[in-house]
N, C-alpha and C. Protein backbone atom coordinates (compact mmCIF):
# COMPACT_ATOMS: atom_id res chain seq x y z
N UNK A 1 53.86 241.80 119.30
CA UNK A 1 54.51 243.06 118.98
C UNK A 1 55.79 242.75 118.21
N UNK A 2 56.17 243.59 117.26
CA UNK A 2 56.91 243.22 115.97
C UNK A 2 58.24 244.20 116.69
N UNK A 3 59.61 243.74 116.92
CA UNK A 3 60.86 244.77 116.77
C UNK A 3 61.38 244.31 115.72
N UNK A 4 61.88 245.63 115.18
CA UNK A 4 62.98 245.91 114.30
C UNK A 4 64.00 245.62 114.64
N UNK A 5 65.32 245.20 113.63
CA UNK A 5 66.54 245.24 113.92
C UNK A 5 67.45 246.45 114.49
N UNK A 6 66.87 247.63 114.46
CA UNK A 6 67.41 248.34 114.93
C UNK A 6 67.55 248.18 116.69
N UNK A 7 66.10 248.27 116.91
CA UNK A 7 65.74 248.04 117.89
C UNK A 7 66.56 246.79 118.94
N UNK A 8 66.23 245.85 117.77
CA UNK A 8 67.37 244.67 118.71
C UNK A 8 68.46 244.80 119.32
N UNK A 9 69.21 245.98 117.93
CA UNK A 9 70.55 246.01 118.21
C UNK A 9 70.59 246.96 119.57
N UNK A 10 69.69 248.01 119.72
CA UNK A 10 69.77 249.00 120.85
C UNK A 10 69.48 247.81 122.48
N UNK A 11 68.41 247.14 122.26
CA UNK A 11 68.29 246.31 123.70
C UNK A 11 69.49 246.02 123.85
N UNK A 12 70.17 245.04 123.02
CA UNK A 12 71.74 244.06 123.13
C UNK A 12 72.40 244.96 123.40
N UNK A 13 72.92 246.73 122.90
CA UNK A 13 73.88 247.40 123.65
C UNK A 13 73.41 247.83 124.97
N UNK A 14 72.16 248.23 125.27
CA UNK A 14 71.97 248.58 126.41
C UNK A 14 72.10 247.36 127.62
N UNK A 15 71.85 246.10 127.50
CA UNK A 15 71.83 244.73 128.29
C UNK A 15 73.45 244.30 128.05
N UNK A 16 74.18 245.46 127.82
CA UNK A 16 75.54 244.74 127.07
C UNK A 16 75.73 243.54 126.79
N UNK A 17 75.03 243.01 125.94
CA UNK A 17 75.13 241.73 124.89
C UNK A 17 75.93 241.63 123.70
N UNK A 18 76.67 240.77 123.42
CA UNK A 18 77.41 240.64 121.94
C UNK A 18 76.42 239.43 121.30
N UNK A 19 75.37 240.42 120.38
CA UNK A 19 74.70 239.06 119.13
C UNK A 19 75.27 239.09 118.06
N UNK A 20 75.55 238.18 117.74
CA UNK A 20 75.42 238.11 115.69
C UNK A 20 74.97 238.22 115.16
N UNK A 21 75.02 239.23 113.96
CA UNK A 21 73.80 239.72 112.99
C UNK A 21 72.82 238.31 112.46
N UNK A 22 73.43 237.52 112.47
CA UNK A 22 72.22 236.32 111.82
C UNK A 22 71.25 235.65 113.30
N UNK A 23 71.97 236.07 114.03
CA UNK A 23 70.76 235.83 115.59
C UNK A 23 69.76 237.02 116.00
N UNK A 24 69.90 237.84 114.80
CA UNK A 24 68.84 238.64 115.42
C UNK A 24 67.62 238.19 115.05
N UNK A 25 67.41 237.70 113.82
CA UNK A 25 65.79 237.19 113.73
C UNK A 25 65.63 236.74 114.86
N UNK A 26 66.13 235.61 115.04
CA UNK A 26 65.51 234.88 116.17
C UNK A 26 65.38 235.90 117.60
N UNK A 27 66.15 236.76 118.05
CA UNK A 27 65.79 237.34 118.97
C UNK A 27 65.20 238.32 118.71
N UNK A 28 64.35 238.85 117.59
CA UNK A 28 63.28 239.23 117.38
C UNK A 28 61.88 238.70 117.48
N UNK A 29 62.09 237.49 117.02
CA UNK A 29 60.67 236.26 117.18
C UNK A 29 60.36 236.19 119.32
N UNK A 30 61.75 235.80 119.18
CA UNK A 30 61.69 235.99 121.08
C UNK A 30 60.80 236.80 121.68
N UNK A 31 62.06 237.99 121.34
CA UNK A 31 61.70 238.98 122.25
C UNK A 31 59.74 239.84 121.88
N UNK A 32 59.79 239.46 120.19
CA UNK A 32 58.49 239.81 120.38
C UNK A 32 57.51 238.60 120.98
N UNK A 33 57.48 237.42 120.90
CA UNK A 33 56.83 236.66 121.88
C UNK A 33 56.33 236.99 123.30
N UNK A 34 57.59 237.36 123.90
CA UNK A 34 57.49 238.00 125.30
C UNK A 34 56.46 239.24 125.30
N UNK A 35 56.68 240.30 124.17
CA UNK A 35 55.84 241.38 124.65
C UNK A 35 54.56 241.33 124.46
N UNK A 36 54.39 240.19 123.13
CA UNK A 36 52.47 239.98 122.86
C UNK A 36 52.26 239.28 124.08
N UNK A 37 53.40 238.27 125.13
CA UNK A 37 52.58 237.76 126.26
C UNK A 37 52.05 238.44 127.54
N UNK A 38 53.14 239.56 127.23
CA UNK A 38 52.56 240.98 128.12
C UNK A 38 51.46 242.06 127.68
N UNK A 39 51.46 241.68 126.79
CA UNK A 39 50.31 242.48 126.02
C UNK A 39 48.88 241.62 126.50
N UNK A 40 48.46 240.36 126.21
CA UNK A 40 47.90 239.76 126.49
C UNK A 40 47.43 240.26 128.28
N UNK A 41 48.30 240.10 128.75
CA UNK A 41 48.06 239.93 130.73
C UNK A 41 47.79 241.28 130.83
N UNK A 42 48.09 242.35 130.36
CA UNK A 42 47.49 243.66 130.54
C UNK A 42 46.47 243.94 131.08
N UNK A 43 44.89 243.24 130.71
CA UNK A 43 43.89 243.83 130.98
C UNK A 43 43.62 243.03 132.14
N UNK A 44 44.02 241.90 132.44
CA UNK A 44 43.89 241.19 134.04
C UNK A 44 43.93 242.22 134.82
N UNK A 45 42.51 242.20 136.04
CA UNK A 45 42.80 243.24 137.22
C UNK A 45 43.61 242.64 137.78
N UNK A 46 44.21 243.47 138.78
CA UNK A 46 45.29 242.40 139.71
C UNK A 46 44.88 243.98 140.98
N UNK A 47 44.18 245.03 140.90
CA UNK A 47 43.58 245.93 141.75
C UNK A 47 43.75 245.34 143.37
N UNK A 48 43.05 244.35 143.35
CA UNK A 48 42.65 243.30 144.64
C UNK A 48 43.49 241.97 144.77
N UNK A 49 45.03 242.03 144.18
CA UNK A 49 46.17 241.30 144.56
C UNK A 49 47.26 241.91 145.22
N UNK A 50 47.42 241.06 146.39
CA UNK A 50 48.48 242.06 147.33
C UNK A 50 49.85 241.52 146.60
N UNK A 51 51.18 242.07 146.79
CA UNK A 51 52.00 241.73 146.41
C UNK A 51 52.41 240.82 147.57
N UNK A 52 53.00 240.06 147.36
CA UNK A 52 54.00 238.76 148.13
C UNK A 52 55.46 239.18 147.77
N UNK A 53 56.07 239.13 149.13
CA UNK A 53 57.76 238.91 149.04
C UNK A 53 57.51 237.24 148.61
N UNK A 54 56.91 236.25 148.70
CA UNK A 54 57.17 235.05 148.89
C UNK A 54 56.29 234.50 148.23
N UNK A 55 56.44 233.60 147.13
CA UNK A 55 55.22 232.67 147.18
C UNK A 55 54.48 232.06 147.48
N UNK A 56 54.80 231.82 148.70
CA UNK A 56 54.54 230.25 149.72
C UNK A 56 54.23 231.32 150.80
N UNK A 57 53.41 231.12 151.37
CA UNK A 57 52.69 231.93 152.61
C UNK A 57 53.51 230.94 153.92
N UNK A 58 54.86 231.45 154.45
CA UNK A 58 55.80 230.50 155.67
C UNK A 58 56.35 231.60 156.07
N UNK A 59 56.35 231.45 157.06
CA UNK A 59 56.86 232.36 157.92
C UNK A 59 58.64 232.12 158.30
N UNK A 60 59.42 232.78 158.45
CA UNK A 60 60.75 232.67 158.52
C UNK A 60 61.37 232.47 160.11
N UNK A 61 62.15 231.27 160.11
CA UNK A 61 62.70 230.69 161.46
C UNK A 61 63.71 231.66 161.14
N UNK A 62 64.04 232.67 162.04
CA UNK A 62 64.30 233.42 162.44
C UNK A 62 65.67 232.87 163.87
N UNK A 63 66.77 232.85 164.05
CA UNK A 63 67.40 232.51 165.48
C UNK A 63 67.20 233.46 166.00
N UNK A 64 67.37 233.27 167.48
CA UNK A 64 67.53 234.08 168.29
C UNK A 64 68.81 235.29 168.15
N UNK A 65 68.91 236.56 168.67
CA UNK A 65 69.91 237.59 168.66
C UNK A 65 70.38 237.29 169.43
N UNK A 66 71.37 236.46 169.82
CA UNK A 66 72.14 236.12 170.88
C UNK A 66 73.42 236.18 170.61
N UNK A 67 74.48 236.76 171.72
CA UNK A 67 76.01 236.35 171.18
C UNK A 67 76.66 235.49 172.19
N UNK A 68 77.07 234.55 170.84
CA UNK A 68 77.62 233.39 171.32
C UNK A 68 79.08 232.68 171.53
N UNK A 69 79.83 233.92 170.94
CA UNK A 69 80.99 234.23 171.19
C UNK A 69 81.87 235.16 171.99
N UNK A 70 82.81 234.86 172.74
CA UNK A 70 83.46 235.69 173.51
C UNK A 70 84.16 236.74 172.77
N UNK A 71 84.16 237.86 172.99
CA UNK A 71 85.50 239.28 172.51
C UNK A 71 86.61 238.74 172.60
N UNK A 72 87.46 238.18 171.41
CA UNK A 72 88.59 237.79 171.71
C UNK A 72 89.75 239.15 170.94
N UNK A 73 88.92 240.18 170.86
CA UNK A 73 89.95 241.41 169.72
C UNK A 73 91.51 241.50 170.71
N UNK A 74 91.29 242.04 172.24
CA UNK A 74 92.21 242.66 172.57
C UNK A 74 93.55 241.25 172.49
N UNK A 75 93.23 240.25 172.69
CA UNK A 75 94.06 238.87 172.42
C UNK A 75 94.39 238.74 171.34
N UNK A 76 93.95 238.65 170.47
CA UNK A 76 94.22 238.73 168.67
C UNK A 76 95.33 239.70 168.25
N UNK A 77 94.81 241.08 168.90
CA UNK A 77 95.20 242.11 168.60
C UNK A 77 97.14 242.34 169.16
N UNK A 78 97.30 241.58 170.11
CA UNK A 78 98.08 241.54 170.88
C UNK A 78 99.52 240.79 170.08
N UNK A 79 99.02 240.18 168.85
CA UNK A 79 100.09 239.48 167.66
C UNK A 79 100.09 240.37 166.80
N UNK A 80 98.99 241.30 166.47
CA UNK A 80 99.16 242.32 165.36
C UNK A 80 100.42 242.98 165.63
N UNK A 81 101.24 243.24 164.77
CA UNK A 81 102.46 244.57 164.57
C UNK A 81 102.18 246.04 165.18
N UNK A 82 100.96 246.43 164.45
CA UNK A 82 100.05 247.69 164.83
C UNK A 82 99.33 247.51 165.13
N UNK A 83 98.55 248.49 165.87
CA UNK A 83 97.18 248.57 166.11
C UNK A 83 96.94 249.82 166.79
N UNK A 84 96.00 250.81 166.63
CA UNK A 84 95.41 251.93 167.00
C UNK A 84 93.84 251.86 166.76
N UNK A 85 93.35 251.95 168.20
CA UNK A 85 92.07 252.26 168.57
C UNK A 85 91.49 250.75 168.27
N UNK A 86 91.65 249.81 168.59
CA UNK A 86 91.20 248.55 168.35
C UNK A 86 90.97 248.33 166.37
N UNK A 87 91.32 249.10 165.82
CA UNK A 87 91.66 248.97 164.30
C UNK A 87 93.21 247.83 164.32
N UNK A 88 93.38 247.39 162.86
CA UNK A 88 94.46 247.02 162.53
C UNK A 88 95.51 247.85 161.79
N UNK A 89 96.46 248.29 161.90
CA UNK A 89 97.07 249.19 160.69
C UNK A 89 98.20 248.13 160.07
N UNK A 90 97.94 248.74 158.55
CA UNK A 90 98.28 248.04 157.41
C UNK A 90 99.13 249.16 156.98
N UNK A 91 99.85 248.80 156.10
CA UNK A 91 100.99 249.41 154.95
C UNK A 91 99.67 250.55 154.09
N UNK A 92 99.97 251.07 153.25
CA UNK A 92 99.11 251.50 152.29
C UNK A 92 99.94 250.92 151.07
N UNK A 93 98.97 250.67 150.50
CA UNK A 93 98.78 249.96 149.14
C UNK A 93 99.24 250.54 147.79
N UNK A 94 98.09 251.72 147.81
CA UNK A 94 97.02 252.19 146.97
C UNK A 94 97.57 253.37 146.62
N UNK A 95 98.33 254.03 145.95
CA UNK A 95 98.82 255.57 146.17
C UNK A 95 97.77 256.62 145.74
């Protein structure tokens, strides 16, 4: 499949790309490469292919939900300056 330069130039603003007018041939040759290779795979059924999160058929080690740390907030909290409702209060910033 053949793009125009116009065309090029619209992908590159939409992908916000900065090309140089003398790199567009070439990312015309590219990018049409890519679409005759999609053009090509088109008529493959794929009807009776499940999709995969994974390539590799493995199952995920997973840890246990366990907590393995003690609540140390109200101790922590106890050096903070402020504090309301187990929050930290800060200055505001941001106007």
């Amino acid at each position: 499949m053949s793009l125009d330069r116009k065309q090029i130039e619209e992908i590159a603003m939409l992908a916000r790309l900065s090309i140089k007018a003398e790199d567009i041939p070439v990312h015309q040759q590219e990018l049409g490469g890519i679409l005759d290779m999609v053009e090509q795979m088109k008529p493959v059924d794929t009807d009776e292919i499940v999709p995969l999160a994974h390539p590799l058929e493995i199952d995920a080690r997973l840890r246990p939900d366990v907590i393995t740390e003690q609540d140390h907030r109200d101790k922590n909290q106890k050096m903070a300056p402020q504090t309301e409702a187990g929050y930290y209060l800060v200055p505001k910033v941001i106007e």
